[in-house]
PDB file of N, CA and C in Angstrom:
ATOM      1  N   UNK A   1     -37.966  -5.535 -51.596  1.00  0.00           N
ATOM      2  CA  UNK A   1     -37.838  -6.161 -50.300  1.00  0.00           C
ATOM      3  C   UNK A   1     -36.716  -5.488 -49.523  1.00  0.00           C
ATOM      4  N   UNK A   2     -37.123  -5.539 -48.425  1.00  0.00           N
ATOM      5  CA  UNK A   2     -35.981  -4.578 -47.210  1.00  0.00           C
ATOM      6  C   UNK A   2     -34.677  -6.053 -47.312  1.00  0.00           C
ATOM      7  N   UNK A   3     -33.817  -5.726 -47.520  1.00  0.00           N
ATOM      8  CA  UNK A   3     -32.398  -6.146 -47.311  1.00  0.00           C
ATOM      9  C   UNK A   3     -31.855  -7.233 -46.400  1.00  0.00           C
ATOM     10  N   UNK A   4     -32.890  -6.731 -44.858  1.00  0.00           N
ATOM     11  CA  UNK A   4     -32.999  -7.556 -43.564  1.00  0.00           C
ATOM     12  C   UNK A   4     -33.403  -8.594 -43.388  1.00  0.00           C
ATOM     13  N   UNK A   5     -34.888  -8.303 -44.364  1.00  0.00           N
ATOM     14  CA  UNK A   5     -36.095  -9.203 -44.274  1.00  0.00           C
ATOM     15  C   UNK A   5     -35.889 -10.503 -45.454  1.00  0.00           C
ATOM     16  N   UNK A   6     -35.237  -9.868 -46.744  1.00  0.00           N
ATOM     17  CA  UNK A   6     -34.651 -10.732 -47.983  1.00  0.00           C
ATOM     18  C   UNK A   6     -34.451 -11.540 -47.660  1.00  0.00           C
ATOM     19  N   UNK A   7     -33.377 -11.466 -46.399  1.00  0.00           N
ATOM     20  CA  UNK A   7     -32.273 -12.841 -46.350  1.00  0.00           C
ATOM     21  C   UNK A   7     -32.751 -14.094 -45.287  1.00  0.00           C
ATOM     22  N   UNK A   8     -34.598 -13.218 -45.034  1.00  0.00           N
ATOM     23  CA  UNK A   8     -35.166 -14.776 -44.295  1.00  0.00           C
ATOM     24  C   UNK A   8     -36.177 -14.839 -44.846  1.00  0.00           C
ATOM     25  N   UNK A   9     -36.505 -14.516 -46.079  1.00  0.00           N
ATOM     26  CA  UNK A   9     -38.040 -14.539 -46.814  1.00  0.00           C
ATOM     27  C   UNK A   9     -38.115 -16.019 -46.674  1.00  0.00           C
ATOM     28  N   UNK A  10     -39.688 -16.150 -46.124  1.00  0.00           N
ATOM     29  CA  UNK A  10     -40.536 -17.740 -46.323  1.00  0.00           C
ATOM     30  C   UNK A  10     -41.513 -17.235 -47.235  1.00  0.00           C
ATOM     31  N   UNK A  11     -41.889 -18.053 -48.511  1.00  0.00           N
ATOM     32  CA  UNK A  11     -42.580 -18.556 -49.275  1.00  0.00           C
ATOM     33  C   UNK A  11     -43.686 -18.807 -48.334  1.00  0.00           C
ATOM     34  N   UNK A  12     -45.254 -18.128 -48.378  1.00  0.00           N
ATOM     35  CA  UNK A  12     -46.349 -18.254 -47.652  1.00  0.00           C
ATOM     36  C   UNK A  12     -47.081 -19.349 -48.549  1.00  0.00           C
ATOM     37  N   UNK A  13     -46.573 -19.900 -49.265  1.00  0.00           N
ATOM     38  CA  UNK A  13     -47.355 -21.387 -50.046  1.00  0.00           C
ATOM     39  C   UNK A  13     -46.850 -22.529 -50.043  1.00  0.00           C
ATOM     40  N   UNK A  14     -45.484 -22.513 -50.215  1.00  0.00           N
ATOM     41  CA  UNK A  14     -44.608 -23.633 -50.161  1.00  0.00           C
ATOM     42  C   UNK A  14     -43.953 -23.967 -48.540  1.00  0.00           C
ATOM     43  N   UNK A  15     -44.076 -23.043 -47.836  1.00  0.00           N
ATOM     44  CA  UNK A  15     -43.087 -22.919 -46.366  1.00  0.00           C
ATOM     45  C   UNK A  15     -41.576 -23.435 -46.446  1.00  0.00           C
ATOM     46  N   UNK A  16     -41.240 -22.535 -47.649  1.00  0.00           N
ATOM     47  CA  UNK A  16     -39.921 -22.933 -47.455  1.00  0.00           C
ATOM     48  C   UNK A  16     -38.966 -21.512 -47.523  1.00  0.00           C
ATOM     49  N   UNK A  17     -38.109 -21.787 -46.712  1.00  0.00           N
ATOM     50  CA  UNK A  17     -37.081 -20.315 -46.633  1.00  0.00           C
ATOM     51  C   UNK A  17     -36.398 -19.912 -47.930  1.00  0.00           C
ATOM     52  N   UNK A  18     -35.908 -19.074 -48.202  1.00  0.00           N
ATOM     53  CA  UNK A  18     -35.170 -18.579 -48.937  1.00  0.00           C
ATOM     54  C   UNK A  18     -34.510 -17.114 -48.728  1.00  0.00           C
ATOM     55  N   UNK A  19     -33.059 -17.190 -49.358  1.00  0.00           N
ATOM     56  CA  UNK A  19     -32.612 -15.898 -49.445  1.00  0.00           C
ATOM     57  C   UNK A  19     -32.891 -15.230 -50.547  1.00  0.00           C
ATOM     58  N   UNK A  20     -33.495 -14.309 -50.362  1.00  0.00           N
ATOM     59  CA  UNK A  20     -34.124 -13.141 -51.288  1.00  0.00           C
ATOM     60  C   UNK A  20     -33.294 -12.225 -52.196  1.00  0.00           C
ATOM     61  N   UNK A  21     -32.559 -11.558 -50.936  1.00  0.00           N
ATOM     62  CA  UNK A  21     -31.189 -10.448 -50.867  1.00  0.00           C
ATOM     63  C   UNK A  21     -30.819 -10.429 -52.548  1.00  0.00           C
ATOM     64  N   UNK A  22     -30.515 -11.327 -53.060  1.00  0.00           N
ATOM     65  CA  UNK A  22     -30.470 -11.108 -54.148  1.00  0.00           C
ATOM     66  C   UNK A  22     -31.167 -10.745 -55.641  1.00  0.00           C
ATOM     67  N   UNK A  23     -32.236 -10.814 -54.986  1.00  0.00           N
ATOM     68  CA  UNK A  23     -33.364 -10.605 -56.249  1.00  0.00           C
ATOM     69  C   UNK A  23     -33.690  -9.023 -56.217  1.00  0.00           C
ATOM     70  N   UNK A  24     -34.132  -8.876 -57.590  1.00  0.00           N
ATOM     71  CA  UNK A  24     -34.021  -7.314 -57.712  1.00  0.00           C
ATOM     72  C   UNK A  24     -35.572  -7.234 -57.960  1.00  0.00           C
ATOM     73  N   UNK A  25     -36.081  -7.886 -58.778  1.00  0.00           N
ATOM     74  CA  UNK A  25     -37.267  -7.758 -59.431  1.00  0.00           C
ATOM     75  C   UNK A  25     -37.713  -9.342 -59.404  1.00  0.00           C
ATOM     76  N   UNK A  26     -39.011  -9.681 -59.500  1.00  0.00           N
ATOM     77  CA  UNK A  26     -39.837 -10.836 -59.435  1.00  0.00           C
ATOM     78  C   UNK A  26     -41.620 -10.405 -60.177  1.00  0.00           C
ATOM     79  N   UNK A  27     -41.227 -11.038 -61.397  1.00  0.00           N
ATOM     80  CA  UNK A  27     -42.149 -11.417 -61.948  1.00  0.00           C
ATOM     81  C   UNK A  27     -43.408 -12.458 -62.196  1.00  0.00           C
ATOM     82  N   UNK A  28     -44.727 -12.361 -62.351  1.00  0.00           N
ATOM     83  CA  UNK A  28     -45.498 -13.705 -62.625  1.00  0.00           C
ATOM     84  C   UNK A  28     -46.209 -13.682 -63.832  1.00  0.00           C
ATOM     85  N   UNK A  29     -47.091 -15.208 -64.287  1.00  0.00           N
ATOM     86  CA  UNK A  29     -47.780 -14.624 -65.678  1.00  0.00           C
ATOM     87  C   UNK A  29     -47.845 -16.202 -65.819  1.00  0.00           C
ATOM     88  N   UNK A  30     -49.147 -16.490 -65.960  1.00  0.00           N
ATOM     89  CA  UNK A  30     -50.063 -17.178 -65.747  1.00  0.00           C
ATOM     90  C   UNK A  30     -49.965 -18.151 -67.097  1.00  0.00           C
ATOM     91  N   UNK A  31     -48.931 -17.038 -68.281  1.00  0.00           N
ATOM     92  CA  UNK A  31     -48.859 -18.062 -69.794  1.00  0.00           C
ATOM     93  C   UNK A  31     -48.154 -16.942 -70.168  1.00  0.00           C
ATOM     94  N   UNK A  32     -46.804 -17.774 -70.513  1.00  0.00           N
ATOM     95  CA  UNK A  32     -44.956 -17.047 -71.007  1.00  0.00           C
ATOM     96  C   UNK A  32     -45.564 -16.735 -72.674  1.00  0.00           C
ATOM     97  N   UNK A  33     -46.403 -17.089 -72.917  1.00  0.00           N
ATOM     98  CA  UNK A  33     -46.338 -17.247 -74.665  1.00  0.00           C
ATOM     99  C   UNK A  33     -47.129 -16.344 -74.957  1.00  0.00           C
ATOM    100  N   UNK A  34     -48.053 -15.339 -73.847  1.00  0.00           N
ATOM    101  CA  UNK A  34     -48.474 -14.012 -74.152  1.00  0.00           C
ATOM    102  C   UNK A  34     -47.222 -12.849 -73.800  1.00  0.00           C
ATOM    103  N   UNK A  35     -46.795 -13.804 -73.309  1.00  0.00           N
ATOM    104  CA  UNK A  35     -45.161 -12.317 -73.196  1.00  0.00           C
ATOM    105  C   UNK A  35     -44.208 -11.687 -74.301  1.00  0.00           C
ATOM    106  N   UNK A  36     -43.678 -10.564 -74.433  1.00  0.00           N
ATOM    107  CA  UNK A  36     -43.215 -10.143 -75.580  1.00  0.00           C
ATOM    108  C   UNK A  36     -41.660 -10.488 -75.627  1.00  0.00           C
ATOM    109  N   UNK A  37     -41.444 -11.096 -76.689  1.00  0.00           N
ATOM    110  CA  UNK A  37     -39.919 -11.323 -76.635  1.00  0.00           C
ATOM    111  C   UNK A  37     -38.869 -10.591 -75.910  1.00  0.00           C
ATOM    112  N   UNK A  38     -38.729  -8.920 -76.003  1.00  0.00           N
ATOM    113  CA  UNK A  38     -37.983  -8.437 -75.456  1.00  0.00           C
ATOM    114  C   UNK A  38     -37.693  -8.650 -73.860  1.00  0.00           C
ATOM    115  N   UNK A  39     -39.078  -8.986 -73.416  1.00  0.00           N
ATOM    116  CA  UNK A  39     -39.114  -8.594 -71.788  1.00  0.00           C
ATOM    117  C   UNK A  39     -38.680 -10.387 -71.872  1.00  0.00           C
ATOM    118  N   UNK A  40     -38.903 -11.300 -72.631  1.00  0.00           N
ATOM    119  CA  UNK A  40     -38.762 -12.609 -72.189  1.00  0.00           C
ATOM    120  C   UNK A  40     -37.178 -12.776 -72.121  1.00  0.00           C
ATOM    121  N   UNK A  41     -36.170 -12.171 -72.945  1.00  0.00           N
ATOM    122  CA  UNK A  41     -34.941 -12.394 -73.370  1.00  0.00           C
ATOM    123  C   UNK A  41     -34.236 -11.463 -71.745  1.00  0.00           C
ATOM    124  N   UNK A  42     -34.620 -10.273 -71.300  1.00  0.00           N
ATOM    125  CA  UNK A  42     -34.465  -9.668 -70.071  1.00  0.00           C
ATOM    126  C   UNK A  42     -34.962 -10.412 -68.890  1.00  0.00           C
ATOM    127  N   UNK A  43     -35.981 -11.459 -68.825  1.00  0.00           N
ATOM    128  CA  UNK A  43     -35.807 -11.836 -67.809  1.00  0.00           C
ATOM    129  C   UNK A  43     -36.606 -13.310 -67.668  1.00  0.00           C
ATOM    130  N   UNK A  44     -35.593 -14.321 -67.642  1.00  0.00           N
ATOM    131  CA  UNK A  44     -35.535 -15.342 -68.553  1.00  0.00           C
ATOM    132  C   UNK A  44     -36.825 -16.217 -67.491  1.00  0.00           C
ATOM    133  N   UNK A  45     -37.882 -16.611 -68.116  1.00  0.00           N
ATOM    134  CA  UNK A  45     -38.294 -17.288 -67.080  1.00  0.00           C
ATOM    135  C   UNK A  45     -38.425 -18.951 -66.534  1.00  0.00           C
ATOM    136  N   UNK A  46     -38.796 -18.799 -65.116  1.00  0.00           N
ATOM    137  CA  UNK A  46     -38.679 -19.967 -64.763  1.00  0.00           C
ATOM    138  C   UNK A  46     -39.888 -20.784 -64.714  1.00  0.00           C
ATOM    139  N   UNK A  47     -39.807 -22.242 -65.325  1.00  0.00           N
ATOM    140  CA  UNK A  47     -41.119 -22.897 -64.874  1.00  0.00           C
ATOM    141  C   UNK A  47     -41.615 -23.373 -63.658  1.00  0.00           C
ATOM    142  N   UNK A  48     -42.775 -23.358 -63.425  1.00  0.00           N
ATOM    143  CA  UNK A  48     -42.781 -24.245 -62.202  1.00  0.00           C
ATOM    144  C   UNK A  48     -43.994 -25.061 -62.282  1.00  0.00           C
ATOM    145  N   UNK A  49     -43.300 -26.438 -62.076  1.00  0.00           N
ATOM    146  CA  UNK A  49     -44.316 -27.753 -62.249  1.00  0.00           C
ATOM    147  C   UNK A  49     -46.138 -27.554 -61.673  1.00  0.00           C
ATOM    148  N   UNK A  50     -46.766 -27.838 -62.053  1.00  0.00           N
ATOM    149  CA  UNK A  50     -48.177 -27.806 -61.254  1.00  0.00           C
ATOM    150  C   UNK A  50     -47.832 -28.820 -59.965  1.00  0.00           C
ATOM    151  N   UNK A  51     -49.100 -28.435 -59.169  1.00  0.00           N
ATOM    152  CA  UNK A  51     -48.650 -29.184 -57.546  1.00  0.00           C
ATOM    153  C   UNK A  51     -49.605 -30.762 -57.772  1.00  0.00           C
ATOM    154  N   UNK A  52     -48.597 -31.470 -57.224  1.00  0.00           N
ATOM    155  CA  UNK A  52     -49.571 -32.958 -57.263  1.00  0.00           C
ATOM    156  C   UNK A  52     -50.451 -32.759 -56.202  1.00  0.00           C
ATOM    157  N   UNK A  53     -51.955 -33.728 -56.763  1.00  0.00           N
ATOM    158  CA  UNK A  53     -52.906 -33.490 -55.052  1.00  0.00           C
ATOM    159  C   UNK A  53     -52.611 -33.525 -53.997  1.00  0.00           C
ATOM    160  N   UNK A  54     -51.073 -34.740 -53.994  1.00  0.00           N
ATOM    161  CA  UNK A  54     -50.827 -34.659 -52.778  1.00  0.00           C
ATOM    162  C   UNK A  54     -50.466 -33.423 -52.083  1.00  0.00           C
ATOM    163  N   UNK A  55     -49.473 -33.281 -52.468  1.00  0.00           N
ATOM    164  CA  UNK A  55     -48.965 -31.758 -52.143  1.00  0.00           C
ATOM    165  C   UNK A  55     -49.858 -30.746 -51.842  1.00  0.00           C
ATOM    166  N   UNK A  56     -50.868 -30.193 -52.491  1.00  0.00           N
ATOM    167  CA  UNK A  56     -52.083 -29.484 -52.599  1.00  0.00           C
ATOM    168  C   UNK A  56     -52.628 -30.315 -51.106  1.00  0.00           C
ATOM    169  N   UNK A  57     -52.910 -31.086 -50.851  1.00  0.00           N
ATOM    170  CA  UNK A  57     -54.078 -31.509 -49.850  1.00  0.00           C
ATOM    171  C   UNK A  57     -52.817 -31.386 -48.083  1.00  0.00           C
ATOM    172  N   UNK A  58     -51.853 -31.881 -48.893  1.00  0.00           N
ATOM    173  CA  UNK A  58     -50.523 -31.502 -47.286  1.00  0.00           C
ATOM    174  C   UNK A  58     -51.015 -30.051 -47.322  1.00  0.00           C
ATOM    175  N   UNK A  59     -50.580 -29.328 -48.409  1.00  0.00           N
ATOM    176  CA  UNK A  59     -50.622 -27.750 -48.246  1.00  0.00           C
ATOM    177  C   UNK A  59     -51.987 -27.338 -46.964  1.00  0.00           C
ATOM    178  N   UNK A  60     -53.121 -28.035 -47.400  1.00  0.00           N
ATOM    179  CA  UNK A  60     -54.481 -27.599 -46.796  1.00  0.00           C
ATOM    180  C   UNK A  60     -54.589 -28.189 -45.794  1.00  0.00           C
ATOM    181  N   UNK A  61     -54.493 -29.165 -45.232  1.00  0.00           N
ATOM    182  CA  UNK A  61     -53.854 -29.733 -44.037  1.00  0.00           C
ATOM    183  C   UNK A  61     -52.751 -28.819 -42.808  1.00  0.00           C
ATOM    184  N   UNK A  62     -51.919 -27.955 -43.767  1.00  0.00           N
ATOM    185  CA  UNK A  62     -51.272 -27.418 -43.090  1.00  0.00           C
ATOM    186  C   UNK A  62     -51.715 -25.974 -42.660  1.00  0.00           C
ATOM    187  N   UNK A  63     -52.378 -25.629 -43.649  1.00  0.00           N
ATOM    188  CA  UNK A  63     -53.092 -24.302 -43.644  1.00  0.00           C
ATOM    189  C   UNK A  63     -53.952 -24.181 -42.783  1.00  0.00           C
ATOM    190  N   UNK A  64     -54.916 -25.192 -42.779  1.00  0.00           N
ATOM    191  CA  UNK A  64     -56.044 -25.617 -41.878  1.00  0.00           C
ATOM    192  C   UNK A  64     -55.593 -25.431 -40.412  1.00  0.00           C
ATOM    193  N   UNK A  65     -54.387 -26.529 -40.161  1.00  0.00           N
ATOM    194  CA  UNK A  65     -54.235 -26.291 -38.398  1.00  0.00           C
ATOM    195  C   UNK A  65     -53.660 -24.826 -38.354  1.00  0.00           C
ATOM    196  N   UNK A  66     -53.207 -24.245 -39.241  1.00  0.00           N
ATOM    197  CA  UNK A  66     -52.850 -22.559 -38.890  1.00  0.00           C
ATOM    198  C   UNK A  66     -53.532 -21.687 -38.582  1.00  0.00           C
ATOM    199  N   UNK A  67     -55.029 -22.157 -39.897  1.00  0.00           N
ATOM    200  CA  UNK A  67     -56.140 -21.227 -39.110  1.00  0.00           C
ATOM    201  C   UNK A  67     -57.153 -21.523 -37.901  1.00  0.00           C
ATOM    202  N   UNK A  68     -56.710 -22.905 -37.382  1.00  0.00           N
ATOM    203  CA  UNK A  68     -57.469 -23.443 -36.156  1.00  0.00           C
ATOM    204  C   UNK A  68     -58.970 -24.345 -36.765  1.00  0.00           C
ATOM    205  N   UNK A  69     -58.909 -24.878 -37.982  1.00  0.00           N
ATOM    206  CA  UNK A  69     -60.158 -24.799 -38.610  1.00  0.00           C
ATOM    207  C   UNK A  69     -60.301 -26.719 -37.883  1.00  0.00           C
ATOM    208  N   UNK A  70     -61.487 -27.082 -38.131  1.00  0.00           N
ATOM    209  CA  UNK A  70     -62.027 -28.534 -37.682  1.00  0.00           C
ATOM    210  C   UNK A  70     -61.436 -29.319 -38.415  1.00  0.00           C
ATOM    211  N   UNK A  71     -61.057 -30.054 -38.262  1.00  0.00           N
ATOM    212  CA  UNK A  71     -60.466 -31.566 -38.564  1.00  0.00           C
ATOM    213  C   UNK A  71     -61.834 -31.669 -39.515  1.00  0.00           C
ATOM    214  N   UNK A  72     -62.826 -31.678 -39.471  1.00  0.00           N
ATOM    215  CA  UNK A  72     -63.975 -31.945 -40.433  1.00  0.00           C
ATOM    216  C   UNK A  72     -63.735 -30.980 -41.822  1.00  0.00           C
ATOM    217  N   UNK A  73     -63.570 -29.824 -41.173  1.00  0.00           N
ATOM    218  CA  UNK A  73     -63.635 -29.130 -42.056  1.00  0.00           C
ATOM    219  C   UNK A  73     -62.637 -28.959 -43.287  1.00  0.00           C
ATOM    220  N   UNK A  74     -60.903 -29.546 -42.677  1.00  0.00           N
ATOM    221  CA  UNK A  74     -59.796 -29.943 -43.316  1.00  0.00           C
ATOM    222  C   UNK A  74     -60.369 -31.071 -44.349  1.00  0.00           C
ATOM    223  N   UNK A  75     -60.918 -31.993 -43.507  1.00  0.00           N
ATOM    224  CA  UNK A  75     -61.027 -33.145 -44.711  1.00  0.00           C
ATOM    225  C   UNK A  75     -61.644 -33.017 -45.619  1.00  0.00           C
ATOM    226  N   UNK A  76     -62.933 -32.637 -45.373  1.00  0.00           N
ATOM    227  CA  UNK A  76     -64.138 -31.853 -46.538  1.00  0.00           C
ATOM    228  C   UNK A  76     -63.103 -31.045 -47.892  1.00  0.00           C
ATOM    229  N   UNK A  77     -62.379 -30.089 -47.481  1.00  0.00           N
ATOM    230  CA  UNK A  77     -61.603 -29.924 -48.504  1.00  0.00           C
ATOM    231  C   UNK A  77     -60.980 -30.596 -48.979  1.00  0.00           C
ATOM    232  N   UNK A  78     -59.820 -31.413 -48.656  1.00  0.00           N
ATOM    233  CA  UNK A  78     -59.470 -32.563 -48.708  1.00  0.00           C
ATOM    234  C   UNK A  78     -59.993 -33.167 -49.737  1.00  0.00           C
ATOM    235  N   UNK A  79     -60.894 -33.604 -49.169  1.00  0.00           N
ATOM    236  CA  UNK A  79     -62.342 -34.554 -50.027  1.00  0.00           C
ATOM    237  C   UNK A  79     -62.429 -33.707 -51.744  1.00  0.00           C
ATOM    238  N   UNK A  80     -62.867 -32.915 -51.535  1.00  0.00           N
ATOM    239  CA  UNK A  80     -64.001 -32.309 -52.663  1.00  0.00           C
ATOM    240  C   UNK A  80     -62.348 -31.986 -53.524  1.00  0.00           C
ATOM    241  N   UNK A  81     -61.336 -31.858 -53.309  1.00  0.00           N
ATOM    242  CA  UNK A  81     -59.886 -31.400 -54.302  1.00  0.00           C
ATOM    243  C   UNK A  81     -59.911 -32.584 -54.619  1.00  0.00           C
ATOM    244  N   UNK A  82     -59.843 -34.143 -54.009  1.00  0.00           N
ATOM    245  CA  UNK A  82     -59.643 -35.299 -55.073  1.00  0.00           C
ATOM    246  C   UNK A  82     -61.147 -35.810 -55.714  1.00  0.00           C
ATOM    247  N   UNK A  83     -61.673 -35.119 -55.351  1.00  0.00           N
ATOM    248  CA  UNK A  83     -63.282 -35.617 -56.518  1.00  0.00           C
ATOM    249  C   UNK A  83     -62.869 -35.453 -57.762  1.00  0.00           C
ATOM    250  N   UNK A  84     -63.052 -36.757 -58.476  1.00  0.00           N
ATOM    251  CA  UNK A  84     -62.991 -36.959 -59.939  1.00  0.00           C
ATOM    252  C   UNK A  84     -63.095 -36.278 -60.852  1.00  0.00           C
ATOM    253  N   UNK A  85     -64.304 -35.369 -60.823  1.00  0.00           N
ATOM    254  CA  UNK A  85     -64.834 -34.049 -61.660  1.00  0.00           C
ATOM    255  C   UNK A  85     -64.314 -33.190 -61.473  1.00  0.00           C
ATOM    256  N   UNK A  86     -62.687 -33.044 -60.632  1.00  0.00           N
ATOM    257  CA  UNK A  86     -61.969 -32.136 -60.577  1.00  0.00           C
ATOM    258  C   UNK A  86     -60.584 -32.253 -61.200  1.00  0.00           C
ATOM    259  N   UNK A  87     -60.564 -33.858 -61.378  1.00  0.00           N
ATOM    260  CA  UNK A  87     -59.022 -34.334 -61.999  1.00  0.00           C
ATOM    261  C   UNK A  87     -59.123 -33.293 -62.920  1.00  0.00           C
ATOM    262  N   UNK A  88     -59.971 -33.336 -63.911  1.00  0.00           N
ATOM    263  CA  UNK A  88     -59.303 -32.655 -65.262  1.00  0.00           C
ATOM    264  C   UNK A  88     -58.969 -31.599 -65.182  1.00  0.00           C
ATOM    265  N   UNK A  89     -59.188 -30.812 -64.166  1.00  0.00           N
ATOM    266  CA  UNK A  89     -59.114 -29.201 -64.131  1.00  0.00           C
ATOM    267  C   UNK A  89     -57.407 -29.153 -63.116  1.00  0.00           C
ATOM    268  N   UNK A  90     -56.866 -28.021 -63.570  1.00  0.00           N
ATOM    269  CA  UNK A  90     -55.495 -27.833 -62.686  1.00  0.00           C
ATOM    270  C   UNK A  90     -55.921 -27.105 -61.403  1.00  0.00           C
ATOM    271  N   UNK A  91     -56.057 -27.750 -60.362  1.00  0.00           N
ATOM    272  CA  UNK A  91     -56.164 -27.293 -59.053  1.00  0.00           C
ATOM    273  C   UNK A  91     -55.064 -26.617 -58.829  1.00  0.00           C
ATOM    274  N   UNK A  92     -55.126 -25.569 -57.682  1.00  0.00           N
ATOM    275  CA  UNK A  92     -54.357 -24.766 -57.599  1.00  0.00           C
ATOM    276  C   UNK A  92     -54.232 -24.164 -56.254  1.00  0.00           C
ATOM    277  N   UNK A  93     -53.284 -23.509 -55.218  1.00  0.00           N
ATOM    278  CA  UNK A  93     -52.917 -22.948 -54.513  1.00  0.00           C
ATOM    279  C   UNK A  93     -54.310 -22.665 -53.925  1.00  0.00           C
ATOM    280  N   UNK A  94     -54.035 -21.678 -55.059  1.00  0.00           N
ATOM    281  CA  UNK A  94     -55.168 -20.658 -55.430  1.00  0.00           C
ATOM    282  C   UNK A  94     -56.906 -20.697 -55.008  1.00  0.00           C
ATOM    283  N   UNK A  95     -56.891 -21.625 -55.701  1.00  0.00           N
ATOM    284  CA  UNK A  95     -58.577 -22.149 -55.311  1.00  0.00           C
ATOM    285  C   UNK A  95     -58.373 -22.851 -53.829  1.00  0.00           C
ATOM    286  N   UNK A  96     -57.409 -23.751 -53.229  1.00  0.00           N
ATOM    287  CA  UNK A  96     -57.333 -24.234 -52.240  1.00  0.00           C
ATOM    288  C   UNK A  96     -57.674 -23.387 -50.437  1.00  0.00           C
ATOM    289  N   UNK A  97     -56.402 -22.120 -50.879  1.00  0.00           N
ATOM    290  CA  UNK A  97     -56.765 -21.084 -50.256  1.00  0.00           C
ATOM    291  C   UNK A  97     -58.607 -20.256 -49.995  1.00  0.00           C
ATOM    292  N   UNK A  98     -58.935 -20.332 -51.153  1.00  0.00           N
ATOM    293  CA  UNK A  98     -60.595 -19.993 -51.523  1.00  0.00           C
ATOM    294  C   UNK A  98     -61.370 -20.846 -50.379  1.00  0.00           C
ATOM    295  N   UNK A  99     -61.247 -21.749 -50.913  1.00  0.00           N
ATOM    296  CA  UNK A  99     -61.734 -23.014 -49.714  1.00  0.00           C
ATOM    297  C   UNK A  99     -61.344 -22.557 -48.204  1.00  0.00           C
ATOM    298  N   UNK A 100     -60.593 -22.641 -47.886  1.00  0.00           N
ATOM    299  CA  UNK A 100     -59.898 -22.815 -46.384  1.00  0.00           C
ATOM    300  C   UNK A 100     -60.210 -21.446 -45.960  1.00  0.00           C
ATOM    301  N   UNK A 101     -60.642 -20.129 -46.556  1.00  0.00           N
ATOM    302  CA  UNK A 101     -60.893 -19.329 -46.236  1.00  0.00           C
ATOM    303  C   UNK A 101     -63.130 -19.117 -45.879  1.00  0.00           C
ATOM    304  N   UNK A 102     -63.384 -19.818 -47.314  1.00  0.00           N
ATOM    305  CA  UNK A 102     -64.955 -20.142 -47.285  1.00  0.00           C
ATOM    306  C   UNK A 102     -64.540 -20.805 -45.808  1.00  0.00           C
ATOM    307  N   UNK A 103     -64.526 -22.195 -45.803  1.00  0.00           N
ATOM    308  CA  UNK A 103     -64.743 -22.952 -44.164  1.00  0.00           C
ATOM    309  C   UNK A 103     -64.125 -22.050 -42.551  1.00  0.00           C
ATOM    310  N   UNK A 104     -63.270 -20.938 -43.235  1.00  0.00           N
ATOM    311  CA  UNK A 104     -63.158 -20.537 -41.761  1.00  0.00           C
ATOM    312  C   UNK A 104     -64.628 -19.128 -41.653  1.00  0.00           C
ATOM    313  N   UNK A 105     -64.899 -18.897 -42.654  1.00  0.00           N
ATOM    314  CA  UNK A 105     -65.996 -18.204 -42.440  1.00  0.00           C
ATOM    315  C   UNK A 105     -67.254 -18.566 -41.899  1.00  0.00           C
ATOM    316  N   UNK A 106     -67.468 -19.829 -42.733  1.00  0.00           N
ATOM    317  CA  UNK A 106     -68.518 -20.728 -42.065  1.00  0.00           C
ATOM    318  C   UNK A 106     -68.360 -21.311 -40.663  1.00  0.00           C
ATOM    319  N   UNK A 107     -67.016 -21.424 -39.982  1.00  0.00           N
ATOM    320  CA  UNK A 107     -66.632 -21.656 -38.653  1.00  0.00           C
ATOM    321  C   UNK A 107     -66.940 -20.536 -37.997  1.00  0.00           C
ATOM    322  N   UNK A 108     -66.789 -19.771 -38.249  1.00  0.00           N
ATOM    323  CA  UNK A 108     -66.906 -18.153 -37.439  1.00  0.00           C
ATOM    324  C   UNK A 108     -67.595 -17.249 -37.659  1.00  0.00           C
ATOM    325  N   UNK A 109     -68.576 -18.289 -38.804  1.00  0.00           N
ATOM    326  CA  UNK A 109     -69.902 -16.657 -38.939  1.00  0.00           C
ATOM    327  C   UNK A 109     -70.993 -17.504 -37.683  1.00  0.00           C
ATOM    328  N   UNK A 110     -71.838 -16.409 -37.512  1.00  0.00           N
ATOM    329  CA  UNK A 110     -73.332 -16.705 -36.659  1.00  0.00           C
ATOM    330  C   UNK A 110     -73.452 -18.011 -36.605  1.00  0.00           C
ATOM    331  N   UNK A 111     -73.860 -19.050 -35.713  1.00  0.00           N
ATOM    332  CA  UNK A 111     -75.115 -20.022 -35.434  1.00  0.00           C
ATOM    333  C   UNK A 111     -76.394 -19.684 -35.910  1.00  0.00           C
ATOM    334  N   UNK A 112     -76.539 -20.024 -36.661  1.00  0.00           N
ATOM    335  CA  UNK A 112     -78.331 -19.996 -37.089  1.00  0.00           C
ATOM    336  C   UNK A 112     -79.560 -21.076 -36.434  1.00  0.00           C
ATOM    337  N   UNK A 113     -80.222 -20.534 -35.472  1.00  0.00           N
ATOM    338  CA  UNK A 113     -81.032 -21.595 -34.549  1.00  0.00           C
ATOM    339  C   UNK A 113     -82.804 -21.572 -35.395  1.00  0.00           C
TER     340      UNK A 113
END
């Protein structure tokens, strides 16, 4: 990261600021317990909690009015992240984004008459 830019980095998931400037290196990894001791003892890692629905559905809510998408189309996601047949599974950023990107396509592809 440029030096300038470090010291106003926003987090594009969380929207929250941070100073960067200090980080040298930034790592990810999806499961610490496939990692090899050496690299784990060099660079100690941090957990981070899974997101409650709520959080997840603010997130898409917020995402949504960024990309201009329908109030219909916000909730529909909305909707289908607290469907039951999804509790068990760890929702994620990840898939949320998937979504909000499917509905702006479907907003902005062709009319079919």
């Amino acid at each position: 990261m440029e030096p300038l830019t470090a010291q106003r980095w926003s987090c594009p998931y969380y929207q929250v600021k941070f100073d960067m400037s200090w980080v040298s290196w930034v790592l990810t990894s999806n499961d610490c317990r496939l990692l090899p001791e050496p690299l784990l003892s060099r660079c100690p890692p941090i957990r981070l909690r899974h997101l409650t629905l709520a959080e997840l559905q603010a997130f898409v809510r917020r995402e949504g009015a960024k990309r201009n998408l329908s109030e219909t189309s916000v909730k529909a996601i909305c909707e289908i992240l607290s469907h039951p047949s999804l509790q068990r599974d760890r929702l994620s950023v990840r898939t949320a984004i998937r979504m909000l990107q499917r509905a702006a396509d479907l907003e902005q592809g062709p009319t079919l008459r």
